[in-house]
PDB file of N, CA and C in Angstrom:
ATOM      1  N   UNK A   1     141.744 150.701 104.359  1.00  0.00           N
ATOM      2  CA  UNK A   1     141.036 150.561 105.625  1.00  0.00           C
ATOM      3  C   UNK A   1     140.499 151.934 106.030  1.00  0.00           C
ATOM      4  N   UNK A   2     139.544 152.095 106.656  1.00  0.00           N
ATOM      5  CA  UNK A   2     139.012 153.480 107.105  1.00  0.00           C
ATOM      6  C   UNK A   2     139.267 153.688 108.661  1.00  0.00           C
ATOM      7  N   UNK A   3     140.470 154.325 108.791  1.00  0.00           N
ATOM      8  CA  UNK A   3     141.070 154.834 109.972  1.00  0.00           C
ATOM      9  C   UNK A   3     139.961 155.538 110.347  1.00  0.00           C
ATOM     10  N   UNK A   4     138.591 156.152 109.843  1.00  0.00           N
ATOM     11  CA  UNK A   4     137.758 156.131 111.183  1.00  0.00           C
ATOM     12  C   UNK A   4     137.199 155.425 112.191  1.00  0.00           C
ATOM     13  N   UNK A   5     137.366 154.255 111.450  1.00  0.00           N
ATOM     14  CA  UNK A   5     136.349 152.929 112.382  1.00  0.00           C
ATOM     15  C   UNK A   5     137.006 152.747 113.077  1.00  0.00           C
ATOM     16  N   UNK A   6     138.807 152.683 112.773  1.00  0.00           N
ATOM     17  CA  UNK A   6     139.309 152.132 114.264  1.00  0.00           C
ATOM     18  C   UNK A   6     139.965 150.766 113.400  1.00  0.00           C
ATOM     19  N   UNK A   7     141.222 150.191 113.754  1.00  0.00           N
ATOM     20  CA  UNK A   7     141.528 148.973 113.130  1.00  0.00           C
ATOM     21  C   UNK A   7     140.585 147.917 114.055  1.00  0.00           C
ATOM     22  N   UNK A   8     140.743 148.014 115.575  1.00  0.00           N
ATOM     23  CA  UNK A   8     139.802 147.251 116.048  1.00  0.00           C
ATOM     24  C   UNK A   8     138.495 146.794 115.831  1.00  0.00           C
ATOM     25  N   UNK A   9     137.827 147.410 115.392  1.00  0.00           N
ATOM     26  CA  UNK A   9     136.184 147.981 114.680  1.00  0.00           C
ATOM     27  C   UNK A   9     136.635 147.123 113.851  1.00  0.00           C
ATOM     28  N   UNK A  10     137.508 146.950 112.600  1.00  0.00           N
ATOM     29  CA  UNK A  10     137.406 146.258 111.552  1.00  0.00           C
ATOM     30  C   UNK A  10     137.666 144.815 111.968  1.00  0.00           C
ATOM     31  N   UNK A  11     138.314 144.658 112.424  1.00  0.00           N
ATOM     32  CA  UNK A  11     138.999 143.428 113.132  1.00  0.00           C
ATOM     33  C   UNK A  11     137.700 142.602 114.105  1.00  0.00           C
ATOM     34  N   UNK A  12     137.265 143.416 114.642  1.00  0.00           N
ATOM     35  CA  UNK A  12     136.105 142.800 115.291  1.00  0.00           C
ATOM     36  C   UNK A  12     135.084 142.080 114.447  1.00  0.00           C
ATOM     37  N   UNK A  13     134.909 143.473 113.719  1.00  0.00           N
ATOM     38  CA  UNK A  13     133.666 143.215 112.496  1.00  0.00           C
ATOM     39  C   UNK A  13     133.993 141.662 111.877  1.00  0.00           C
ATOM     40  N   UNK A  14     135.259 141.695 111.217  1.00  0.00           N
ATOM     41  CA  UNK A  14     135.341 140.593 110.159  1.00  0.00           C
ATOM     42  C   UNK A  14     135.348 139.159 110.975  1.00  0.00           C
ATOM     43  N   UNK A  15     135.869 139.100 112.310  1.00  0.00           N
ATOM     44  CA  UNK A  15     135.913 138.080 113.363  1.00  0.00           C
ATOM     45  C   UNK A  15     134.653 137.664 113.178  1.00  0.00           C
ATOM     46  N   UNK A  16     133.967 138.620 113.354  1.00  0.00           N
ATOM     47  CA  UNK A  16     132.010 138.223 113.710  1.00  0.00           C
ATOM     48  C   UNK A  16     131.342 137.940 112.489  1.00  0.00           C
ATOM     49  N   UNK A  17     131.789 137.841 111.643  1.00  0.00           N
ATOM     50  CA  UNK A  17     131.285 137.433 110.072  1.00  0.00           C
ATOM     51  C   UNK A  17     131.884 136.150 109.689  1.00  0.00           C
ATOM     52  N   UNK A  18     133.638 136.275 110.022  1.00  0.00           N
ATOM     53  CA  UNK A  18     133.714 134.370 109.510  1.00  0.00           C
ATOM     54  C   UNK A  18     133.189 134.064 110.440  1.00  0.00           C
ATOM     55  N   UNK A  19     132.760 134.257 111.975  1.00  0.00           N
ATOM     56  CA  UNK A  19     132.253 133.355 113.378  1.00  0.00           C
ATOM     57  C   UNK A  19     130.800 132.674 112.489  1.00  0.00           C
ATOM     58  N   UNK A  20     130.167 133.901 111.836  1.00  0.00           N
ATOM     59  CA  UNK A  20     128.536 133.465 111.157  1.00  0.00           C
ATOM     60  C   UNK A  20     128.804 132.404 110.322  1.00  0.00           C
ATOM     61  N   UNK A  21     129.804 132.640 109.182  1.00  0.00           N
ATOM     62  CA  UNK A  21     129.970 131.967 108.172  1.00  0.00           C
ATOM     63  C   UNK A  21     130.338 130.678 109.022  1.00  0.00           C
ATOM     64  N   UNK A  22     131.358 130.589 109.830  1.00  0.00           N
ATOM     65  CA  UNK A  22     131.793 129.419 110.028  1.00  0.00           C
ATOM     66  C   UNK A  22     130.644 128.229 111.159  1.00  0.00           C
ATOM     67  N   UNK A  23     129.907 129.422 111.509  1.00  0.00           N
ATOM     68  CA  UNK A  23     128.230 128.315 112.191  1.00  0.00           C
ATOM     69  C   UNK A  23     127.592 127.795 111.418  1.00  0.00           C
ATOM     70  N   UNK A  24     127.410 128.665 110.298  1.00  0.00           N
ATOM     71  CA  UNK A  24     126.162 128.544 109.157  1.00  0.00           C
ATOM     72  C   UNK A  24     126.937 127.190 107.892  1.00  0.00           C
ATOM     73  N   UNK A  25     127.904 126.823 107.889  1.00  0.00           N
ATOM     74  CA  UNK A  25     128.437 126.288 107.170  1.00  0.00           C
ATOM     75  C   UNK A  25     128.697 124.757 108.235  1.00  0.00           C
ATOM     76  N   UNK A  26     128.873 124.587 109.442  1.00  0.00           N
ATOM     77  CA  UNK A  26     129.023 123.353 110.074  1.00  0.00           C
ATOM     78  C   UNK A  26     127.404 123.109 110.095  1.00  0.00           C
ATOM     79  N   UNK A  27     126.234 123.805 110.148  1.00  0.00           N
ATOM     80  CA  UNK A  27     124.871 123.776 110.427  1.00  0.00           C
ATOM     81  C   UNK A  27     124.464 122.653 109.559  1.00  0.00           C
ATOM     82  N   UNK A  28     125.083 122.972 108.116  1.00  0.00           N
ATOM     83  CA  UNK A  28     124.982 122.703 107.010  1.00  0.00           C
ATOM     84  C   UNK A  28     125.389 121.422 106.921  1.00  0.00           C
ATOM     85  N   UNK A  29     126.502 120.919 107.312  1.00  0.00           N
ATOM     86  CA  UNK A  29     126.767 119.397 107.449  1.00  0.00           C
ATOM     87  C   UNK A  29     128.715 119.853 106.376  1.00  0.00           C
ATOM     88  N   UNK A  30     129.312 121.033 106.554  1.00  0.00           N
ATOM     89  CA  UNK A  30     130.307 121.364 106.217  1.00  0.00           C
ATOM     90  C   UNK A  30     131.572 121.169 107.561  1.00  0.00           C
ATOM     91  N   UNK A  31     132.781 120.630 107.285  1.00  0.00           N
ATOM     92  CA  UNK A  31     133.726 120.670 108.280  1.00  0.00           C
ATOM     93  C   UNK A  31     135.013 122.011 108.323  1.00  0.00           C
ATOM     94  N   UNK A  32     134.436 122.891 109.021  1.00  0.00           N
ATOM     95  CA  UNK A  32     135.333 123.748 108.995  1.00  0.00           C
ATOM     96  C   UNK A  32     136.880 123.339 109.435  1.00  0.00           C
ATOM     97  N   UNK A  33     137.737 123.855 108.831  1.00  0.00           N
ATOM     98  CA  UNK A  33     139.022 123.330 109.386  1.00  0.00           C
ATOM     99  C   UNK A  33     139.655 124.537 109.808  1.00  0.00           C
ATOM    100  N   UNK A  34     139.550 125.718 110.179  1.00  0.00           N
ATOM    101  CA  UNK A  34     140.333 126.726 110.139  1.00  0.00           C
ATOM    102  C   UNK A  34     140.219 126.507 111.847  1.00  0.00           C
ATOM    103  N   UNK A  35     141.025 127.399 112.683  1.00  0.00           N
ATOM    104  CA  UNK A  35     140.769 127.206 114.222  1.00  0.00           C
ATOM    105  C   UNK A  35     140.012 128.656 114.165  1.00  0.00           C
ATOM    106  N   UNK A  36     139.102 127.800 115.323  1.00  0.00           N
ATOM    107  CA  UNK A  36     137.899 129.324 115.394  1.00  0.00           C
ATOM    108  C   UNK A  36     138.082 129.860 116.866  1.00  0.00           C
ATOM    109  N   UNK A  37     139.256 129.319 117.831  1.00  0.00           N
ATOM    110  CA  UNK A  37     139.229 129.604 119.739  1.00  0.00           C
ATOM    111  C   UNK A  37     139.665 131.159 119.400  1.00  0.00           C
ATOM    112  N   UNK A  38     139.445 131.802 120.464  1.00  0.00           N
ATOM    113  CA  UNK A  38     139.874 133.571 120.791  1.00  0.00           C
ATOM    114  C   UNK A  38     141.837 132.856 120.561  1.00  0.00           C
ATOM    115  N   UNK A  39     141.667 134.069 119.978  1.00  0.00           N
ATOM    116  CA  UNK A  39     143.227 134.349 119.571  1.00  0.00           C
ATOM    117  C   UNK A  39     143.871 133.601 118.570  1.00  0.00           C
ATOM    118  N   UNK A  40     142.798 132.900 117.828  1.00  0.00           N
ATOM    119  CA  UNK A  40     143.461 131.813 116.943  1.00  0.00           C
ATOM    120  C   UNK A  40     142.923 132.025 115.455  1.00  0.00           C
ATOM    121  N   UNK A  41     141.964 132.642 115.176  1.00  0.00           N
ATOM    122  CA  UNK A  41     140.499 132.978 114.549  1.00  0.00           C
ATOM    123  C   UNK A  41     141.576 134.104 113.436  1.00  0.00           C
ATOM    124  N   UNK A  42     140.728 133.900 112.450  1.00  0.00           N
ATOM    125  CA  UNK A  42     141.145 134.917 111.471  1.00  0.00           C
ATOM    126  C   UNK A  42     140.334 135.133 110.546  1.00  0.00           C
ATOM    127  N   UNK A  43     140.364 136.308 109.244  1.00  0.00           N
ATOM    128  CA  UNK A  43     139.459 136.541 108.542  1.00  0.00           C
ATOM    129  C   UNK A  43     139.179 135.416 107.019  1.00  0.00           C
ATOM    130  N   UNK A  44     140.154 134.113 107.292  1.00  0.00           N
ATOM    131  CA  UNK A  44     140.177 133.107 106.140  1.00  0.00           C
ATOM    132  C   UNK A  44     139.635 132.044 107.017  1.00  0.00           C
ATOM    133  N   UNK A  45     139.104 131.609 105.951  1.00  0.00           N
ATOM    134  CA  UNK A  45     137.896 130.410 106.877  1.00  0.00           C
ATOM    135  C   UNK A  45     137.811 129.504 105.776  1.00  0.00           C
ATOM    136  N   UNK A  46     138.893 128.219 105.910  1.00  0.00           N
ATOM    137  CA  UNK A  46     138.942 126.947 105.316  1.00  0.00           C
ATOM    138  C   UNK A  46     137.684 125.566 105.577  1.00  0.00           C
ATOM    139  N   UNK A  47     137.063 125.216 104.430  1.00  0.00           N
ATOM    140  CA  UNK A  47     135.963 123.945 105.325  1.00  0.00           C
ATOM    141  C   UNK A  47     136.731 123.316 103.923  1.00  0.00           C
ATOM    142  N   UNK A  48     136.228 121.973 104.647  1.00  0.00           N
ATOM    143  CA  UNK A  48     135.793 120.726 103.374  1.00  0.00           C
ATOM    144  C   UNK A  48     134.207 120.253 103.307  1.00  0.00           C
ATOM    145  N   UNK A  49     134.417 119.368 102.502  1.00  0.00           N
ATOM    146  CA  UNK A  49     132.755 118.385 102.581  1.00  0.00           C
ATOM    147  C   UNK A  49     133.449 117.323 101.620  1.00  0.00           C
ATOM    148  N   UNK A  50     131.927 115.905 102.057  1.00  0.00           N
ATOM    149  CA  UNK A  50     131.823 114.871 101.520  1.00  0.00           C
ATOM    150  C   UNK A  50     130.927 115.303 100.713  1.00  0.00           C
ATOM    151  N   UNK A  51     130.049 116.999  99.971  1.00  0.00           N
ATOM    152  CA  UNK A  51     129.131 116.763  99.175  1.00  0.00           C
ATOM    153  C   UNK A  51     129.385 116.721  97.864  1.00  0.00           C
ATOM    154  N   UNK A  52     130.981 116.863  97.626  1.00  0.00           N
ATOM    155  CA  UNK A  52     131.006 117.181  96.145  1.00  0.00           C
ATOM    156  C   UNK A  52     132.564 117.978  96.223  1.00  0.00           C
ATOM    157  N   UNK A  53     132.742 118.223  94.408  1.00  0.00           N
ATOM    158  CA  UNK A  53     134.013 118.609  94.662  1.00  0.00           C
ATOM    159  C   UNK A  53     134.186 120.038  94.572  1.00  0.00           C
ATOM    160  N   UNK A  54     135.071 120.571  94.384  1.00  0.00           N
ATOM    161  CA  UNK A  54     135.117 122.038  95.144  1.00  0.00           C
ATOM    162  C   UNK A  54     134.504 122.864  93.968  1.00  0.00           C
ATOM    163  N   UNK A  55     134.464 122.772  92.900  1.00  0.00           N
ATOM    164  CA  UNK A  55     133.674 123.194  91.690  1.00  0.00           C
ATOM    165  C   UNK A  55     132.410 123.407  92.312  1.00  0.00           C
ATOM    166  N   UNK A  56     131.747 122.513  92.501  1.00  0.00           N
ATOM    167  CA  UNK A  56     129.899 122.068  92.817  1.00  0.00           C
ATOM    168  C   UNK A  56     129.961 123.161  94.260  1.00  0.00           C
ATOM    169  N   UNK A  57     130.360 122.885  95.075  1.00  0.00           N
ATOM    170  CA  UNK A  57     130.137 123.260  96.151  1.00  0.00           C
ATOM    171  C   UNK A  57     130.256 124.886  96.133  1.00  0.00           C
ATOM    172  N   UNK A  58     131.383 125.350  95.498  1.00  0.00           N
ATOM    173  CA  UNK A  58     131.156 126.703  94.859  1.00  0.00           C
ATOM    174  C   UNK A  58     129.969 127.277  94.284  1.00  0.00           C
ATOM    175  N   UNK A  59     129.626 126.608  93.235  1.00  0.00           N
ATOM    176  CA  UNK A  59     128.369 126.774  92.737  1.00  0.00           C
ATOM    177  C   UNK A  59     126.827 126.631  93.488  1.00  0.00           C
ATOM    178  N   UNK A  60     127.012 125.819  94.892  1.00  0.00           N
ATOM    179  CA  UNK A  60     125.922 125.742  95.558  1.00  0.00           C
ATOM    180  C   UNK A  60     125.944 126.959  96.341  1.00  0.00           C
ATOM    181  N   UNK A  61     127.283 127.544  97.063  1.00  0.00           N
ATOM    182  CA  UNK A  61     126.878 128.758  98.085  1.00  0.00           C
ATOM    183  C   UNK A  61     127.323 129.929  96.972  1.00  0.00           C
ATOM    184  N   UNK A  62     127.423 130.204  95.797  1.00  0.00           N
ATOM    185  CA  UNK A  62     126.984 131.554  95.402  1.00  0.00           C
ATOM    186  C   UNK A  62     125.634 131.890  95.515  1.00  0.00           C
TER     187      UNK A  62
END
């Protein structure tokens, strides 16, 4: 970790990146399952889908 940024700084940062990931992925017609409320939120961000199995779906968001 880079104790210049600050652990907060990092912590913020990564909050605001699964927050993207986890919009951009329900947008999509994906069901996030992870809890996204303040204080509950973390940097692992679980979804499912009805589009396919977890192979395919891998292969669609690289």
């Amino acid at each position: 970790m880079n104790l210049r940024l600050g652990a907060e700084a990092v912590e913020n940062r990564i909050l605001s990146l699964t927050g993207l990931l986890a919009e951009s992925l329900m947008k999509n017609g994906f069901r996030v399952k992870s809890p996204l409320g303040n204080g509950e939120k973390s940097g692992i961000l679980c979804f499912d889908s009805e589009k396919g199995d977890a192979q395919s779906i891998f292969e669609r968001l690289r």
